[in-house]
Protein backbone atom coordinates (compact mmCIF):
# COMPACT_ATOMS: atom_id res chain seq x y z
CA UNK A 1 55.76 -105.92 155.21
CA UNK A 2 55.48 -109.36 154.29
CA UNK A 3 52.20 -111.14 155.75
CA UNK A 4 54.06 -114.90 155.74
CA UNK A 5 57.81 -116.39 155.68
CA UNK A 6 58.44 -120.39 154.53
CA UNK A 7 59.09 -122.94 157.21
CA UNK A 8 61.56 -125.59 157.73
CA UNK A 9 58.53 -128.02 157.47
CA UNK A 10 58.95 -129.41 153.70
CA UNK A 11 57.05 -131.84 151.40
CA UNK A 12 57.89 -133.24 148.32
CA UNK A 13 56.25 -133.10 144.67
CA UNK A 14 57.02 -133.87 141.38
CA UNK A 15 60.67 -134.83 143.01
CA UNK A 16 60.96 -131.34 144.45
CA UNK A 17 60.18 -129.79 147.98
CA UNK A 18 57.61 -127.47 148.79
CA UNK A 19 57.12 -125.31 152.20
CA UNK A 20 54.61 -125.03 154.64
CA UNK A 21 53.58 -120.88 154.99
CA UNK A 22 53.91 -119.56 158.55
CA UNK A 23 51.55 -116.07 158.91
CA UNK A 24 54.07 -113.29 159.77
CA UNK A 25 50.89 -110.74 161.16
CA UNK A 26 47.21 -110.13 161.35
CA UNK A 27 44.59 -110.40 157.76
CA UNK A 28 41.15 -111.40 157.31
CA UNK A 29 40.60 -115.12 159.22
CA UNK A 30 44.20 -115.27 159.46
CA UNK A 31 46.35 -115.11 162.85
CA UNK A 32 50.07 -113.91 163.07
CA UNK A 33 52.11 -117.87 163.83
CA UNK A 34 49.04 -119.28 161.89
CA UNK A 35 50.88 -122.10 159.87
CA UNK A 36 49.26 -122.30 155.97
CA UNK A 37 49.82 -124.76 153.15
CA UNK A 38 52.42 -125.60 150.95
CA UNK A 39 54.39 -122.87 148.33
CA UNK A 40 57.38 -123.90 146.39
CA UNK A 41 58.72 -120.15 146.75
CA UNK A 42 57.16 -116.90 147.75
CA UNK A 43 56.13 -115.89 144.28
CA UNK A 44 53.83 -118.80 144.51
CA UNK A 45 51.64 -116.35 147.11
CA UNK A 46 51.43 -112.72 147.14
CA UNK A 47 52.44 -110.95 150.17
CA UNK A 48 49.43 -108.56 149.31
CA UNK A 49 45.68 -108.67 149.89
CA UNK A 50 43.55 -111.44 152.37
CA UNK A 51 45.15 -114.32 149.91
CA UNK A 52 46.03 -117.49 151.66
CA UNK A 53 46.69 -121.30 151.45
CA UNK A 54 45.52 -122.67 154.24
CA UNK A 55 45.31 -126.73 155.20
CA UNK A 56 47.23 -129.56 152.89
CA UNK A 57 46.58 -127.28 149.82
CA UNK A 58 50.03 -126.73 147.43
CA UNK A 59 50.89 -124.28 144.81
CA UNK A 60 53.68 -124.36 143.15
CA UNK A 61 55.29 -124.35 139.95
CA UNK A 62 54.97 -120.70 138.61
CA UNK A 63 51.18 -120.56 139.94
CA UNK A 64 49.91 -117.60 141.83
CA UNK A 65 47.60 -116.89 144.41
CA UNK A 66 46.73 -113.15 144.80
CA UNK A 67 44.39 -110.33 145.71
CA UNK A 68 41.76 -112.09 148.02
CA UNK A 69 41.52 -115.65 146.33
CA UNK A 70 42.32 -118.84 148.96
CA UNK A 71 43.30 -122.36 148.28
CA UNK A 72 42.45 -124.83 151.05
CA UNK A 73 42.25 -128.66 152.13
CA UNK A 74 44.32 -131.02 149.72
CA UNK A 75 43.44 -128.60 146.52
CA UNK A 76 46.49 -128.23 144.36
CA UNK A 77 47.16 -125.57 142.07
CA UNK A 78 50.51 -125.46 140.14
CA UNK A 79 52.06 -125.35 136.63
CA UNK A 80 50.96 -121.27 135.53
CA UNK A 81 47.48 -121.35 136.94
CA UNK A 82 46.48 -118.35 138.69
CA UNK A 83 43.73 -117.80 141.38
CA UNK A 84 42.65 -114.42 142.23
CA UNK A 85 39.65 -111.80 143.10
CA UNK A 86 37.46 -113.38 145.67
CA UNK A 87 37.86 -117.10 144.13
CA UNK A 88 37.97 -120.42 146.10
CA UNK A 89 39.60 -123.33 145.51
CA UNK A 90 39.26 -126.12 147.70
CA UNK A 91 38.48 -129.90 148.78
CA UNK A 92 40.36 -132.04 146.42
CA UNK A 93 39.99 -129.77 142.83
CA UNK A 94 42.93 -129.61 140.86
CA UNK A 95 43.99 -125.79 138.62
CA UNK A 96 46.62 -126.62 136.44
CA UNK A 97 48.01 -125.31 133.18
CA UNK A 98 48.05 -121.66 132.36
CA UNK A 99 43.88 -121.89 134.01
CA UNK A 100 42.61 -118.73 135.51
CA UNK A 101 40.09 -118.61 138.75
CA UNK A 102 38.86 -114.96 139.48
CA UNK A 103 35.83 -113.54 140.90
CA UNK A 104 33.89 -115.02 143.14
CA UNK A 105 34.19 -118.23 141.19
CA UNK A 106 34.22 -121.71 143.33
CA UNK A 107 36.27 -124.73 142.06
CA UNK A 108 35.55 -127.64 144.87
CA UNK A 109 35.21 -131.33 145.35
CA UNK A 110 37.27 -133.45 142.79
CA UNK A 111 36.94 -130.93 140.09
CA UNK A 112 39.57 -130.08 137.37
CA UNK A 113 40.23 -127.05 135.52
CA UNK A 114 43.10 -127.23 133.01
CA UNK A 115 45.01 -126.11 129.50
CA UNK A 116 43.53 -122.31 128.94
CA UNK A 117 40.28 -122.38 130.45
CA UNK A 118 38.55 -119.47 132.47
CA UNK A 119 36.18 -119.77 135.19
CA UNK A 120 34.53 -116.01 136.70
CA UNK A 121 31.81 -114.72 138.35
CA UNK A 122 29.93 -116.86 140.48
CA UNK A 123 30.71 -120.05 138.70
CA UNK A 124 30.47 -122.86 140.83
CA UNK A 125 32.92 -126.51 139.33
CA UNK A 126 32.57 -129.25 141.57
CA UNK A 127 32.05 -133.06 141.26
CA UNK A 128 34.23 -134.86 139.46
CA UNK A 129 33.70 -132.18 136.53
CA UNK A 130 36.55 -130.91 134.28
CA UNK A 131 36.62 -127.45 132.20
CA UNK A 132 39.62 -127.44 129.54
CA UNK A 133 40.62 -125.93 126.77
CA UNK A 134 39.90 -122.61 126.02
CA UNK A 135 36.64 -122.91 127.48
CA UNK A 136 34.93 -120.46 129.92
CA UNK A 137 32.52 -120.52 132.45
CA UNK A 138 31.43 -117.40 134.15
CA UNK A 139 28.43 -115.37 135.44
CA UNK A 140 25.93 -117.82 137.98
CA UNK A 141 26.76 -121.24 135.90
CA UNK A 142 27.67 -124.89 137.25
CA UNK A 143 29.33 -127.51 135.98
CA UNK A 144 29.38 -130.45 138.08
CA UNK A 145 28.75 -134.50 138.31
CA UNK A 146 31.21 -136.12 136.03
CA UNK A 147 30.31 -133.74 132.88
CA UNK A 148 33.11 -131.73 130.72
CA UNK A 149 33.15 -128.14 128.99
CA UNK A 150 36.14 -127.73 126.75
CA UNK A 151 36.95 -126.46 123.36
CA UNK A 152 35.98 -123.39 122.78
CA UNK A 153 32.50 -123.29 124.38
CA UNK A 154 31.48 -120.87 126.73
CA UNK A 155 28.90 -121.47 129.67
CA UNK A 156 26.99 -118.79 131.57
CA UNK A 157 23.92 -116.93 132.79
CA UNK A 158 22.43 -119.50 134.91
CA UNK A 159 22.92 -122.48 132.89
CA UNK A 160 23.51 -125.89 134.46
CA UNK A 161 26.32 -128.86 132.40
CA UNK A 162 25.58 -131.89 134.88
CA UNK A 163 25.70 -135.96 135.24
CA UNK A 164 28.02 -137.07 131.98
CA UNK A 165 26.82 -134.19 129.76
CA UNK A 166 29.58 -132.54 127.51
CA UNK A 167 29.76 -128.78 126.13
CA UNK A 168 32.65 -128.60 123.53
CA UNK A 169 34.03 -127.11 119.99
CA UNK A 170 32.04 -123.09 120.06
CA UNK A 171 29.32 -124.12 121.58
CA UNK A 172 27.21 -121.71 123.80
CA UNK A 173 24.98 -122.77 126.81
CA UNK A 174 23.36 -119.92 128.33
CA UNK A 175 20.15 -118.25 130.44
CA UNK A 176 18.47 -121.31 132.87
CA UNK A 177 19.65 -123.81 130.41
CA UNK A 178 20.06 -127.37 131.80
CA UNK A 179 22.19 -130.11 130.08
CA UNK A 180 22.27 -133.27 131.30
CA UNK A 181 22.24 -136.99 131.28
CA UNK A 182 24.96 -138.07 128.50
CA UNK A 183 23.78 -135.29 126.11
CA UNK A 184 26.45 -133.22 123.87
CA UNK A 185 26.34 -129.80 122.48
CA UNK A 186 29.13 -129.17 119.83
CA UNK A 187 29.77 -127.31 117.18
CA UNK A 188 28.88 -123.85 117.07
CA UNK A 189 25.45 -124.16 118.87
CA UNK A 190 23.48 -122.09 120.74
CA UNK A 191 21.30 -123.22 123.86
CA UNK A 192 19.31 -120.49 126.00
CA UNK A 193 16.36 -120.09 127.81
CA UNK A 194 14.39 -122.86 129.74
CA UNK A 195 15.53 -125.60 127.26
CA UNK A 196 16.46 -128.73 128.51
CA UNK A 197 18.53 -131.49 127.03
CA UNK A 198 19.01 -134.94 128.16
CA UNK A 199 19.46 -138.66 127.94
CA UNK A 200 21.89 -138.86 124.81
CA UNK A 201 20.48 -136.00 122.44
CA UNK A 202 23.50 -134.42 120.20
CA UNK A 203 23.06 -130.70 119.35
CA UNK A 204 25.62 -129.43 116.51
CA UNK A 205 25.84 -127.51 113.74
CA UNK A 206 24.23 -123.95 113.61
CA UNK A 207 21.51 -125.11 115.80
CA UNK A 208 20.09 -122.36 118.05
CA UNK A 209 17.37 -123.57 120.54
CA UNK A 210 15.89 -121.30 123.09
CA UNK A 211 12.35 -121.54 124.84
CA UNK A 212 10.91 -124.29 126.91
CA UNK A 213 12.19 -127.08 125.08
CA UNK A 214 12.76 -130.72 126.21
CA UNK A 215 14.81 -132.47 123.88
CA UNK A 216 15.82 -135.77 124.64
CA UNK A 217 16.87 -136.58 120.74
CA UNK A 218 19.46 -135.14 117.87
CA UNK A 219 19.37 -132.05 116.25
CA UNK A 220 21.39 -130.43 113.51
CA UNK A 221 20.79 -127.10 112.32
CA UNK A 222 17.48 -126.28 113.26
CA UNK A 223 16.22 -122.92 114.74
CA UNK A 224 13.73 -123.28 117.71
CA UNK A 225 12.37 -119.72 119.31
């Protein structure tokens, strides 16, 4: 049985219309008349699970919403992006491209997540951040403030990319790391542990830095344990 049907109540993007969802019965927060956000078509929602679009939020393009994930306020989430598990997208982020949201993974404020990237687990995206490429953030990690992870860089355990800080090319930030200020990691290096970097330190090369560190200055290639 399908859980909504499209309305007559339309909107317009990218010079075509969209529909506001109407619930058809009974799931999770959801009432049966409830009236949702905006789909281009149906395949833009599944009928299946506790997935909704509530608010001003639109998907559309070939995007899909499924299994549990929701999309609320003015989020928008079109081109081949796909949100599912237990993820939430909402407040004024944007999921384009052929992104993926799954988990419990949280993509909120004015935050963008684009091209390839993956966000999982408990990741938390919010500020004005963006996460593109092929770049993935997963497990407990946050990106937020105005900072960027892209390339192919990864980002997890508890590890923290804030204010204008930048993650890109292989690059690994992992454990309670915390980058910050206008500092870049790049290349293929590896930061872990308690380390913090900050201000406008580069890290590149081979570099692998775990510990206590503060490092407020440039590094390439060095091994700190």
């Amino acid at each position: 049985m399908k859980k909504y049907k499209l309305t007559d109540i339309t909107d317009w993007v990218s010079g075509k219309p969209i529909y506001r969802i109407q619930a058809l019965r009974d799931f999770s927060d959801v009432k049966a008349g409830d009236f949702g956000g905006f789909v281009e078509t149906e395949n833009n929602l599944s009928h299946s699970g506790k997935c909704w679009i509530y608010d001003d939020a639109y998907v559309y393009d070939n995007a899909l919403v499924c299994k549990n994930a929701t999309v609320s306020d003015y989020a928008k989430v079109h081109d081949n992006a796909k949100i599912s598990g237990n993820a939430r997208v909402f407040e004024n982020a944007e999921i384009t491209d052929s992104a993926l949201i799954f988990g419990n993974a949280c993509v909120y404020d004015f935050a963008q997540v684009c091209e390839n990237a993956v966000i999982y687990g408990n990741a938390d995206i919010y500020g004005d951040s963006i996460v593109h490429g092929y770049a993935q953030v997963y497990d407990n990690a946050e990106v937020y403030g105005t900072s960027g992870v892209c390339g192919n860089s990864h980002v997890f355990g508890n590890a923290q990319i804030f204010d204008s800080a930048e993650v890109r090319g292989h690059a690994s930030v992992f454990g309670n790391a915390c980058i910050y200020g206008e500092a870049e990691i790049f290349d293929n290096a590896k930061i872990s542990g308690e380390v913090e970097v900050f201000e406008e330190a580069f890290i590149s090369g081979n570099t692998v830095i775990s510990g206590n560190e503060k490092i407020d200055y440039d590094i390439n290639e060095e091994i700190f344990e």
